[in-house]
PDB file of N, CA and C in Angstrom:
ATOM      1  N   UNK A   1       0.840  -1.159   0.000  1.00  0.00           N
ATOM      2  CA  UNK A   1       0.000   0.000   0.000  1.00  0.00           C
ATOM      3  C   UNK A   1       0.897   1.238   0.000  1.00  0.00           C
ATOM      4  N   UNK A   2       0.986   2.171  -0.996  1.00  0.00           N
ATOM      5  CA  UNK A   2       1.397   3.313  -1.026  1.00  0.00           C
ATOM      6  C   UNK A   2       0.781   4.645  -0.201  1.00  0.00           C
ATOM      7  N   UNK A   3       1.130   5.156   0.118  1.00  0.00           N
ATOM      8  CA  UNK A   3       1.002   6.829   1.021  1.00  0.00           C
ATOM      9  C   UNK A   3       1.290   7.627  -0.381  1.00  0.00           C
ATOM     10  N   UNK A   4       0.260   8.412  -0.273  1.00  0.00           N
ATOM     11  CA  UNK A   4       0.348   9.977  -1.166  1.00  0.00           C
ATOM     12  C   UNK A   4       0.862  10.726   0.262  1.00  0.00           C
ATOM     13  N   UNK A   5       1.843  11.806  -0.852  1.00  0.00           N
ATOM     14  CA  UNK A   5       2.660  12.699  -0.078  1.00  0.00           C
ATOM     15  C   UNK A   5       1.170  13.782   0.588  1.00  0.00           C
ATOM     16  N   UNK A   6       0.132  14.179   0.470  1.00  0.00           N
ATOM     17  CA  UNK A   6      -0.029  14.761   0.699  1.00  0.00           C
ATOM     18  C   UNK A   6      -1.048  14.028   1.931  1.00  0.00           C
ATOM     19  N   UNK A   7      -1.239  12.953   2.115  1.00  0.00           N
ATOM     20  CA  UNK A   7      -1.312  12.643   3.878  1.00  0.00           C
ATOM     21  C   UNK A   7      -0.585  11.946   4.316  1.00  0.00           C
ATOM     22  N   UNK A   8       0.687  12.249   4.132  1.00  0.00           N
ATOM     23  CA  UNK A   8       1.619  11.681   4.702  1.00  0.00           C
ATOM     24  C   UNK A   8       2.069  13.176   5.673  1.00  0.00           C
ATOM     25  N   UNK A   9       1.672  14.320   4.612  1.00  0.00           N
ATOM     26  CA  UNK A   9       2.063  16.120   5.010  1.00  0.00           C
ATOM     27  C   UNK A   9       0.535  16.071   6.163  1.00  0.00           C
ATOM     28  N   UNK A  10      -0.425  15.722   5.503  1.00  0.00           N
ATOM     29  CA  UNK A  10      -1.207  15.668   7.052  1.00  0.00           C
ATOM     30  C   UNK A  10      -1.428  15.091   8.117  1.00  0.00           C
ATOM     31  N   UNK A  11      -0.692  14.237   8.015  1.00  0.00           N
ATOM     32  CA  UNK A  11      -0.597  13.293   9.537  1.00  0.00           C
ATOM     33  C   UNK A  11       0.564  14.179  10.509  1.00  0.00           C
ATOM     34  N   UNK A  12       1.449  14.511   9.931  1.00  0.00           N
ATOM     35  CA  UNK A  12       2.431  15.363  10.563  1.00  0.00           C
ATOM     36  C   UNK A  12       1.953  16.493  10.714  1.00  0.00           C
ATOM     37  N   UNK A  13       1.032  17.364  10.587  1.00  0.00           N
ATOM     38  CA  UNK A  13       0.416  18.145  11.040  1.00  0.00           C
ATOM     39  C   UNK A  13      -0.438  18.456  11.818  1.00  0.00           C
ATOM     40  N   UNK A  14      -1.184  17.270  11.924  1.00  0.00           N
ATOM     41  CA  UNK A  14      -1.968  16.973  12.850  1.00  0.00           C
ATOM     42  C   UNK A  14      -1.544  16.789  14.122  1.00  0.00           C
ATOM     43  N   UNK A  15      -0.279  16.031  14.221  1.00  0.00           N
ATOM     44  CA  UNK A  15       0.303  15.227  15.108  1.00  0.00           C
ATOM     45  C   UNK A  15       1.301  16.633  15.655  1.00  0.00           C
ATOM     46  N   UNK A  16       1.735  17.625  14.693  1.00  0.00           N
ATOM     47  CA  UNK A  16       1.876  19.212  15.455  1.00  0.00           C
ATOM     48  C   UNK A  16       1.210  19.821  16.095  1.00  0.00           C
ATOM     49  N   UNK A  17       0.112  19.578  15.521  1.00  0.00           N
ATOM     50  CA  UNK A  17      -1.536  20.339  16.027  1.00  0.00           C
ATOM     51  C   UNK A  17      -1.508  19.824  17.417  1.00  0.00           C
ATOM     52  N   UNK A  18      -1.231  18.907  17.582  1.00  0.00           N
ATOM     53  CA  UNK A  18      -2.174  18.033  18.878  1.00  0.00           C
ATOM     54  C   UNK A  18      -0.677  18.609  19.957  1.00  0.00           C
ATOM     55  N   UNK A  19       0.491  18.423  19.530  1.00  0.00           N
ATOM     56  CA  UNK A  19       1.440  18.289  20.736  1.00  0.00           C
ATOM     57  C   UNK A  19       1.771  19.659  20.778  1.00  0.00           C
ATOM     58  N   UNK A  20       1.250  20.706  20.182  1.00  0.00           N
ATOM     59  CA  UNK A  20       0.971  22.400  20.210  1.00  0.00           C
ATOM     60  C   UNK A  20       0.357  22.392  21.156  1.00  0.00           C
ATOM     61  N   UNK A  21      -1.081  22.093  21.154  1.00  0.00           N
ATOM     62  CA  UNK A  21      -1.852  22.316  22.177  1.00  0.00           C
ATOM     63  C   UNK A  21      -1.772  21.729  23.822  1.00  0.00           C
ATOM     64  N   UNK A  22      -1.276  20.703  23.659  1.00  0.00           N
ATOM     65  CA  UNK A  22      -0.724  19.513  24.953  1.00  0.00           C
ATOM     66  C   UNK A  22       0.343  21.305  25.448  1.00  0.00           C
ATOM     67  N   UNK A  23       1.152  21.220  24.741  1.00  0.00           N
ATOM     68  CA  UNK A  23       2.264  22.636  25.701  1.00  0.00           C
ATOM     69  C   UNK A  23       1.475  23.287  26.005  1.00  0.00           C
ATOM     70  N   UNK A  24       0.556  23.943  25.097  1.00  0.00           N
ATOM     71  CA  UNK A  24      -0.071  25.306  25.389  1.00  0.00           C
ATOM     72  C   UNK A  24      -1.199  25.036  26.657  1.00  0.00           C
ATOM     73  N   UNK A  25      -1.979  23.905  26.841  1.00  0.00           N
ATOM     74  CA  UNK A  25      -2.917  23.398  27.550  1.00  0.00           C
ATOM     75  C   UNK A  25      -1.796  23.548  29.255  1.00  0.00           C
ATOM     76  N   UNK A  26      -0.466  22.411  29.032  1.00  0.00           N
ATOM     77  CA  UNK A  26       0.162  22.626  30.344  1.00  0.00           C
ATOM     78  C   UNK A  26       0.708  23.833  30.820  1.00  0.00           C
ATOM     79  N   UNK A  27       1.357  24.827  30.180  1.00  0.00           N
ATOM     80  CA  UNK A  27       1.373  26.728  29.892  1.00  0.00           C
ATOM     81  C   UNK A  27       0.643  27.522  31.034  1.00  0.00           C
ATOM     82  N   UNK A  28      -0.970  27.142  30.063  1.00  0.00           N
ATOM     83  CA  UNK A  28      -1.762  27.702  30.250  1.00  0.00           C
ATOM     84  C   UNK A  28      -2.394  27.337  32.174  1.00  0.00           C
ATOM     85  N   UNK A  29      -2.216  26.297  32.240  1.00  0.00           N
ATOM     86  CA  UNK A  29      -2.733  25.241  33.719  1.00  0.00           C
ATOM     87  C   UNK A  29      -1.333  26.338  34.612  1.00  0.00           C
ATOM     88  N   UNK A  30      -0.220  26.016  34.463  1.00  0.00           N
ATOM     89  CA  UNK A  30       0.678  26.449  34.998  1.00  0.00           C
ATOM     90  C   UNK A  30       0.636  28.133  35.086  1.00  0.00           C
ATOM     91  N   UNK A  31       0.122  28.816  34.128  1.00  0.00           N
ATOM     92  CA  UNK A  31       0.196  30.376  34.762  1.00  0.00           C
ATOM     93  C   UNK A  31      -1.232  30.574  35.002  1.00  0.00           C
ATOM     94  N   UNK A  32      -2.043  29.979  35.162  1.00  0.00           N
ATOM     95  CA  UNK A  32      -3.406  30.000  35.939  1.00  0.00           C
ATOM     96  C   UNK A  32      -3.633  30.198  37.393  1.00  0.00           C
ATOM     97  N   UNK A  33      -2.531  29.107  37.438  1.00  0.00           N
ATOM     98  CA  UNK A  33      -2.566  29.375  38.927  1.00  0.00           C
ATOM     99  C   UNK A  33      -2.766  27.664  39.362  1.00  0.00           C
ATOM    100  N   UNK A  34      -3.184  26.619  39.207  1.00  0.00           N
ATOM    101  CA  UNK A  34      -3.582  25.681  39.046  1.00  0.00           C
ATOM    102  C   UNK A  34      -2.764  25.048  39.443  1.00  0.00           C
ATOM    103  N   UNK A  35      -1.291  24.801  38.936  1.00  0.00           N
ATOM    104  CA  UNK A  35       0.253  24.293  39.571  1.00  0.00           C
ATOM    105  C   UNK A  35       0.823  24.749  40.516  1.00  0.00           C
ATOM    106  N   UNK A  36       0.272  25.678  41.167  1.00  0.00           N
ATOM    107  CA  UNK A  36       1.342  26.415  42.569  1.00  0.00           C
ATOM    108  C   UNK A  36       0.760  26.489  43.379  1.00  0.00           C
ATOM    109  N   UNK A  37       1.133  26.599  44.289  1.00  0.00           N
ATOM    110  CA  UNK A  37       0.794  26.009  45.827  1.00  0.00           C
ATOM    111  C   UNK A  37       2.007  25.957  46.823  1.00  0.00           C
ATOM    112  N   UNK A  38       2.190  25.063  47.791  1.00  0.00           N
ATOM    113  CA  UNK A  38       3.136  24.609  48.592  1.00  0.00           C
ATOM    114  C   UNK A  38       3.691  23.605  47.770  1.00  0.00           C
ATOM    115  N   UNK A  39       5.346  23.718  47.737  1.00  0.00           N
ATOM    116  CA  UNK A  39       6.184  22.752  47.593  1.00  0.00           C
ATOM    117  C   UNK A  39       5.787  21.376  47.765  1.00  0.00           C
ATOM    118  N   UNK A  40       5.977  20.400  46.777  1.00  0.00           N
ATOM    119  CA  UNK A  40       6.147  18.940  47.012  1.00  0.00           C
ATOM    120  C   UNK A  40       6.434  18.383  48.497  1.00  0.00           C
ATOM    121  N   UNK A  41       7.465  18.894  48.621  1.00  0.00           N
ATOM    122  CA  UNK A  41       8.303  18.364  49.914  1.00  0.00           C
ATOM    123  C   UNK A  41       7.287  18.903  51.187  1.00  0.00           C
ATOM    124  N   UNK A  42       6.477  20.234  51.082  1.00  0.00           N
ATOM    125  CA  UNK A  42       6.005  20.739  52.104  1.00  0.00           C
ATOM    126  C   UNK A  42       4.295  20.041  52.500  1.00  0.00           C
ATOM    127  N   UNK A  43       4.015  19.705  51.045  1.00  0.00           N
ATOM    128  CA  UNK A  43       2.637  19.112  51.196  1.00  0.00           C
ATOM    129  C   UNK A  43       2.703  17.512  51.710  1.00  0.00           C
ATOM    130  N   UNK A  44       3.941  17.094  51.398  1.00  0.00           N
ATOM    131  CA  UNK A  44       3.790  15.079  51.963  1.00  0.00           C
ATOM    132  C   UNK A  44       3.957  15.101  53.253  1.00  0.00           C
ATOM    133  N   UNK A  45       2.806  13.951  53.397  1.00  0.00           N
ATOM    134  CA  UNK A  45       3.007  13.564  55.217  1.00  0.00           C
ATOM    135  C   UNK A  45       3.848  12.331  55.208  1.00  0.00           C
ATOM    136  N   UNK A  46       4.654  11.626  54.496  1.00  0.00           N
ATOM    137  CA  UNK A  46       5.229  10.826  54.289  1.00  0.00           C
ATOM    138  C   UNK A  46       6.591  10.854  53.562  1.00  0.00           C
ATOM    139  N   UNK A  47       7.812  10.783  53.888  1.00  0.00           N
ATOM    140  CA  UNK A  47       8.900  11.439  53.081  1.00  0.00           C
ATOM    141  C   UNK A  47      10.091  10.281  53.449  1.00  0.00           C
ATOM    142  N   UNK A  48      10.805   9.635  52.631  1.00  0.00           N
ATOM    143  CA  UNK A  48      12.052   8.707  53.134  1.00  0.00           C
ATOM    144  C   UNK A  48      13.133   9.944  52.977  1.00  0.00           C
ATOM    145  N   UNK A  49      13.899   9.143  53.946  1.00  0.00           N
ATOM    146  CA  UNK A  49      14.259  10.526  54.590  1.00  0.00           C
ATOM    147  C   UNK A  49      16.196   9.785  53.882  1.00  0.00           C
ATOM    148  N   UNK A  50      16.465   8.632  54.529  1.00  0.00           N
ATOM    149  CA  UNK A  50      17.975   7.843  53.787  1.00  0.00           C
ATOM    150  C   UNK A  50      17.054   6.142  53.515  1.00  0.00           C
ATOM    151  N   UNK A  51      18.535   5.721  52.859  1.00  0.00           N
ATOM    152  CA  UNK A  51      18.503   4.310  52.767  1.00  0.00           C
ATOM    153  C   UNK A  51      19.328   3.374  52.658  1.00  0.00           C
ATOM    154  N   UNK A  52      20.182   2.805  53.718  1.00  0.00           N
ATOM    155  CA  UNK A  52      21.277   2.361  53.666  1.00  0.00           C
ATOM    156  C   UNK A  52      21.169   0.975  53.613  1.00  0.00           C
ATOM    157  N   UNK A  53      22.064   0.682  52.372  1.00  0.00           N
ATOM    158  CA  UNK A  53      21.348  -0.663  51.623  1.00  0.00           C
ATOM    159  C   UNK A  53      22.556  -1.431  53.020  1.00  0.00           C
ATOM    160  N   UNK A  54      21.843  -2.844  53.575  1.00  0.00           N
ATOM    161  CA  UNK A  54      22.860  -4.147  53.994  1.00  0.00           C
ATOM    162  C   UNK A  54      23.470  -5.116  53.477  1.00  0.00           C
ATOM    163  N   UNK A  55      22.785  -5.495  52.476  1.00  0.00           N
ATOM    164  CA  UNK A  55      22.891  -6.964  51.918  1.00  0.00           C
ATOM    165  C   UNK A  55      21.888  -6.795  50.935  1.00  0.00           C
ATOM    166  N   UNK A  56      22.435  -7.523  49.550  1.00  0.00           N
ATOM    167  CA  UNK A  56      21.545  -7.541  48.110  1.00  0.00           C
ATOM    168  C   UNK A  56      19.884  -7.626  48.540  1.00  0.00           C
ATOM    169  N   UNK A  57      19.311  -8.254  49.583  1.00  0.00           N
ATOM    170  CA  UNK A  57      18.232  -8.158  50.236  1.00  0.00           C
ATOM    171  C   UNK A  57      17.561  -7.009  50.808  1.00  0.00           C
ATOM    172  N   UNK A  58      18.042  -6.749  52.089  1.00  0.00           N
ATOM    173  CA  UNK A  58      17.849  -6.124  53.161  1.00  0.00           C
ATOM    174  C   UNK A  58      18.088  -4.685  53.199  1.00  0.00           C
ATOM    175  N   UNK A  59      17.497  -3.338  53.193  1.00  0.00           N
ATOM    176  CA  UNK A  59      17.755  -2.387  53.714  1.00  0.00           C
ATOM    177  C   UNK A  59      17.186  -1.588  54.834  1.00  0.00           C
ATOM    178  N   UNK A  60      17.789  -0.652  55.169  1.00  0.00           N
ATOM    179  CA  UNK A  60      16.971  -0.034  56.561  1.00  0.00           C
ATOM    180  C   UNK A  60      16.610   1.699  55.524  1.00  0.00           C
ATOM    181  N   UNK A  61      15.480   1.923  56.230  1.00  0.00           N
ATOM    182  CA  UNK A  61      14.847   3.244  55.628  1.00  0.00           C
ATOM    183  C   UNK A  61      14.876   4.140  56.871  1.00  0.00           C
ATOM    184  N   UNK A  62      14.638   4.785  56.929  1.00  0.00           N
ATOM    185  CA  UNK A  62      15.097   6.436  58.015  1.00  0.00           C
ATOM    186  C   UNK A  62      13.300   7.341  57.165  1.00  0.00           C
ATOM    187  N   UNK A  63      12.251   7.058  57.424  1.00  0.00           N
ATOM    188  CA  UNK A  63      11.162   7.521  56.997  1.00  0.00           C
ATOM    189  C   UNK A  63      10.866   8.713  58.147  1.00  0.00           C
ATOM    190  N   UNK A  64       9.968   9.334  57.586  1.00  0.00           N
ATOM    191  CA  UNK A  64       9.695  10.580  58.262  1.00  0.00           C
ATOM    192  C   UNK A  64       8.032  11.055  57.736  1.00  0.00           C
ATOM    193  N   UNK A  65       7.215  10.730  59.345  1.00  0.00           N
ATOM    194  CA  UNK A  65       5.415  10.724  58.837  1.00  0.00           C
ATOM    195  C   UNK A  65       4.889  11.713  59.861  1.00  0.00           C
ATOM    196  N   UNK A  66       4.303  12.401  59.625  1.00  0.00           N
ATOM    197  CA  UNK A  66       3.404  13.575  60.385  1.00  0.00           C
ATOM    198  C   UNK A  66       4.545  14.099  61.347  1.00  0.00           C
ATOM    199  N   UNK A  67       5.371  14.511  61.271  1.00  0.00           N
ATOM    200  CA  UNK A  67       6.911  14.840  62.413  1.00  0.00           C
ATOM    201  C   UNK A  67       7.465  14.106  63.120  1.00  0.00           C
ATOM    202  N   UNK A  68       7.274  12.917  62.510  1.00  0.00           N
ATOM    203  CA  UNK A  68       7.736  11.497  63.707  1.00  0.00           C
ATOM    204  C   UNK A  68       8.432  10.890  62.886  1.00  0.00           C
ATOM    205  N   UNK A  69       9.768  10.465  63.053  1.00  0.00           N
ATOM    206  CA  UNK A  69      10.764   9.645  62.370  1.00  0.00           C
ATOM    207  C   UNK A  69      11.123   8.314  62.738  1.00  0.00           C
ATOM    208  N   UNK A  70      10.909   7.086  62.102  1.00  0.00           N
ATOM    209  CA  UNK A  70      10.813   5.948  61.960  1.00  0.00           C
ATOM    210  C   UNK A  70      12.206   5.601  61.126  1.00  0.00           C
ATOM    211  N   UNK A  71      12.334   3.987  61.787  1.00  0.00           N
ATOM    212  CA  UNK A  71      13.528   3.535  61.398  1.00  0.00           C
ATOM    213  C   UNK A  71      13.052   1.776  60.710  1.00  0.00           C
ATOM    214  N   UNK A  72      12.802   1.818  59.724  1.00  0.00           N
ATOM    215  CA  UNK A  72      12.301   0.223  59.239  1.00  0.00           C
ATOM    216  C   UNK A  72      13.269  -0.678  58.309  1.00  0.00           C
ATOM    217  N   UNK A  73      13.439  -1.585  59.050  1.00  0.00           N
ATOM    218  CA  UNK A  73      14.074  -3.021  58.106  1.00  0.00           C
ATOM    219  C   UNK A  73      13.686  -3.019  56.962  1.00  0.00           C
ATOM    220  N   UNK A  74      13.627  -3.684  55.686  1.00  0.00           N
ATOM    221  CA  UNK A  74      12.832  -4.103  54.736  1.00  0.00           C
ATOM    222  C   UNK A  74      13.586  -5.189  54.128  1.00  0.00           C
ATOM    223  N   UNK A  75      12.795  -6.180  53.535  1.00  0.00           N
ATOM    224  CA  UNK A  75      13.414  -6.784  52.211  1.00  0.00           C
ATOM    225  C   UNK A  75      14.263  -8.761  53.061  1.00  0.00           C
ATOM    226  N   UNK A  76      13.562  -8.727  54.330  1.00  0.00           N
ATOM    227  CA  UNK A  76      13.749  -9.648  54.771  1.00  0.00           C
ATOM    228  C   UNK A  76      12.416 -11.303  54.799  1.00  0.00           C
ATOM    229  N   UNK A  77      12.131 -11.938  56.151  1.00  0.00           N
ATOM    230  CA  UNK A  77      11.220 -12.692  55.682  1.00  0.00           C
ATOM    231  C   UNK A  77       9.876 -11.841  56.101  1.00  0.00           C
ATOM    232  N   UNK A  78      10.272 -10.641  56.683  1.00  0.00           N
ATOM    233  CA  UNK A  78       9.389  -9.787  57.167  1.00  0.00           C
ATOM    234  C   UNK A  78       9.861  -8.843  57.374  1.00  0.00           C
ATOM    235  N   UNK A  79       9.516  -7.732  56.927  1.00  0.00           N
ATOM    236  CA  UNK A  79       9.187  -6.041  57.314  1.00  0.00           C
ATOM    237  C   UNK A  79       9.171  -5.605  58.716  1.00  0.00           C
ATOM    238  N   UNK A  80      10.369  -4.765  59.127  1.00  0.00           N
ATOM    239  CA  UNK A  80      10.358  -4.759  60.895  1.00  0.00           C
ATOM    240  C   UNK A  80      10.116  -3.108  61.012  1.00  0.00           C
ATOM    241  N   UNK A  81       9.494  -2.825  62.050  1.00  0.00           N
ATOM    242  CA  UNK A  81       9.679  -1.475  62.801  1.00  0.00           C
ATOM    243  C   UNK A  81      10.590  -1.603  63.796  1.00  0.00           C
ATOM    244  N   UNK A  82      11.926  -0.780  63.205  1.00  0.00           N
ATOM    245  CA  UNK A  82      13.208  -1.138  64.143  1.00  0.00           C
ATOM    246  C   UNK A  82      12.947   0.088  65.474  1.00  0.00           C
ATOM    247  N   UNK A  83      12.085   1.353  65.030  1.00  0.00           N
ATOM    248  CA  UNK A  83      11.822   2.059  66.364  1.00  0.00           C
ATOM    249  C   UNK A  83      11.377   3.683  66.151  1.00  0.00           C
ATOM    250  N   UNK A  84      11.078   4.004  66.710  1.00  0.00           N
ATOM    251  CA  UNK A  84      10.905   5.393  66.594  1.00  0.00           C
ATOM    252  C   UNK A  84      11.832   6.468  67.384  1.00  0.00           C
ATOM    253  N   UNK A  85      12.366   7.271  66.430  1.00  0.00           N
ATOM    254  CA  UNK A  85      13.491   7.914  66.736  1.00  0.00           C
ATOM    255  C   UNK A  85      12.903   9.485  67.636  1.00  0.00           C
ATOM    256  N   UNK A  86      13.347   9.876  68.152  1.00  0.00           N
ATOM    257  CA  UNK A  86      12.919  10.932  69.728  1.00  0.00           C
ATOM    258  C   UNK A  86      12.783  12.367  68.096  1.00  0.00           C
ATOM    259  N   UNK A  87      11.656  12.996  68.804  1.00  0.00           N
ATOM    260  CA  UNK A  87      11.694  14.134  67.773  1.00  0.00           C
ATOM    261  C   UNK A  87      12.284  15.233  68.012  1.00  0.00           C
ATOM    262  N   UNK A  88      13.064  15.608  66.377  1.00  0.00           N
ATOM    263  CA  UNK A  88      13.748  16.642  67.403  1.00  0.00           C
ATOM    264  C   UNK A  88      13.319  17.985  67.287  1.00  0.00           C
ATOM    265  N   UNK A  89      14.103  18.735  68.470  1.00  0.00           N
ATOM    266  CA  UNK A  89      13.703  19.936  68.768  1.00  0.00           C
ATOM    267  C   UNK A  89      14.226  21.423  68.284  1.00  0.00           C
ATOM    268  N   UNK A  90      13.205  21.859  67.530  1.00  0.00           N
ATOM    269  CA  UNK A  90      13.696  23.104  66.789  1.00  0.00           C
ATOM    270  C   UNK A  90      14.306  24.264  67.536  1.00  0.00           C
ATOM    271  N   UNK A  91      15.232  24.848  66.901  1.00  0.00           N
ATOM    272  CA  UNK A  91      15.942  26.064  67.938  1.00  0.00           C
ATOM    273  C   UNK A  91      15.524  27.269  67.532  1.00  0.00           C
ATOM    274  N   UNK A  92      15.320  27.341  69.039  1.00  0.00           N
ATOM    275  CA  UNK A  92      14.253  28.990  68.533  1.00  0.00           C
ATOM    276  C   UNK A  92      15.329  30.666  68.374  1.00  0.00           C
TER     277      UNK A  92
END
């Protein structure tokens, strides 16, 4: 089956058309107002904080949930809560 050049010229135009508007659509969302807010980092109640691998298996995570910092095993025959770490105290 042969393609004539001239929708072969409109498929590529179309396919401009569409990923024109995709930018202009995200652009437009973004100076709306729609994308801004509080920081990523400021809105999660959930954040890994390190991860220090042990063994091709096993690592420990250093997580951090509603201002409380947790210390968890992973990747064994079970998932441990190794403890909860004392919160610390901001200097005023």
């Amino acid at each position: 089956m042969f393609t004539t050049m001239p929708a072969v010229f409109s498929g590529l135009l179309a396919l401009a058309a569409v990923l024109g508007l995709i930018v202009f659509a995200m652009r437009a969302v973004r100076f709306g107002g729609l994308g801004a807010g509080l920081p990523r980092d400021a809105q999660a109640r959930l954040a890994v904080r390190d991860v220090l691998v042990l063994d091709p298996r096993r690592r420990l995570h250093l997580v951090r949930c509603d201002g409380r910092t947790a210390l968890l095993l992973t990747g064994g025959p079970q998932d441990i809560v190794v403890g909860w770490l004392p919160e610390e105290e901001t200097a005023a």
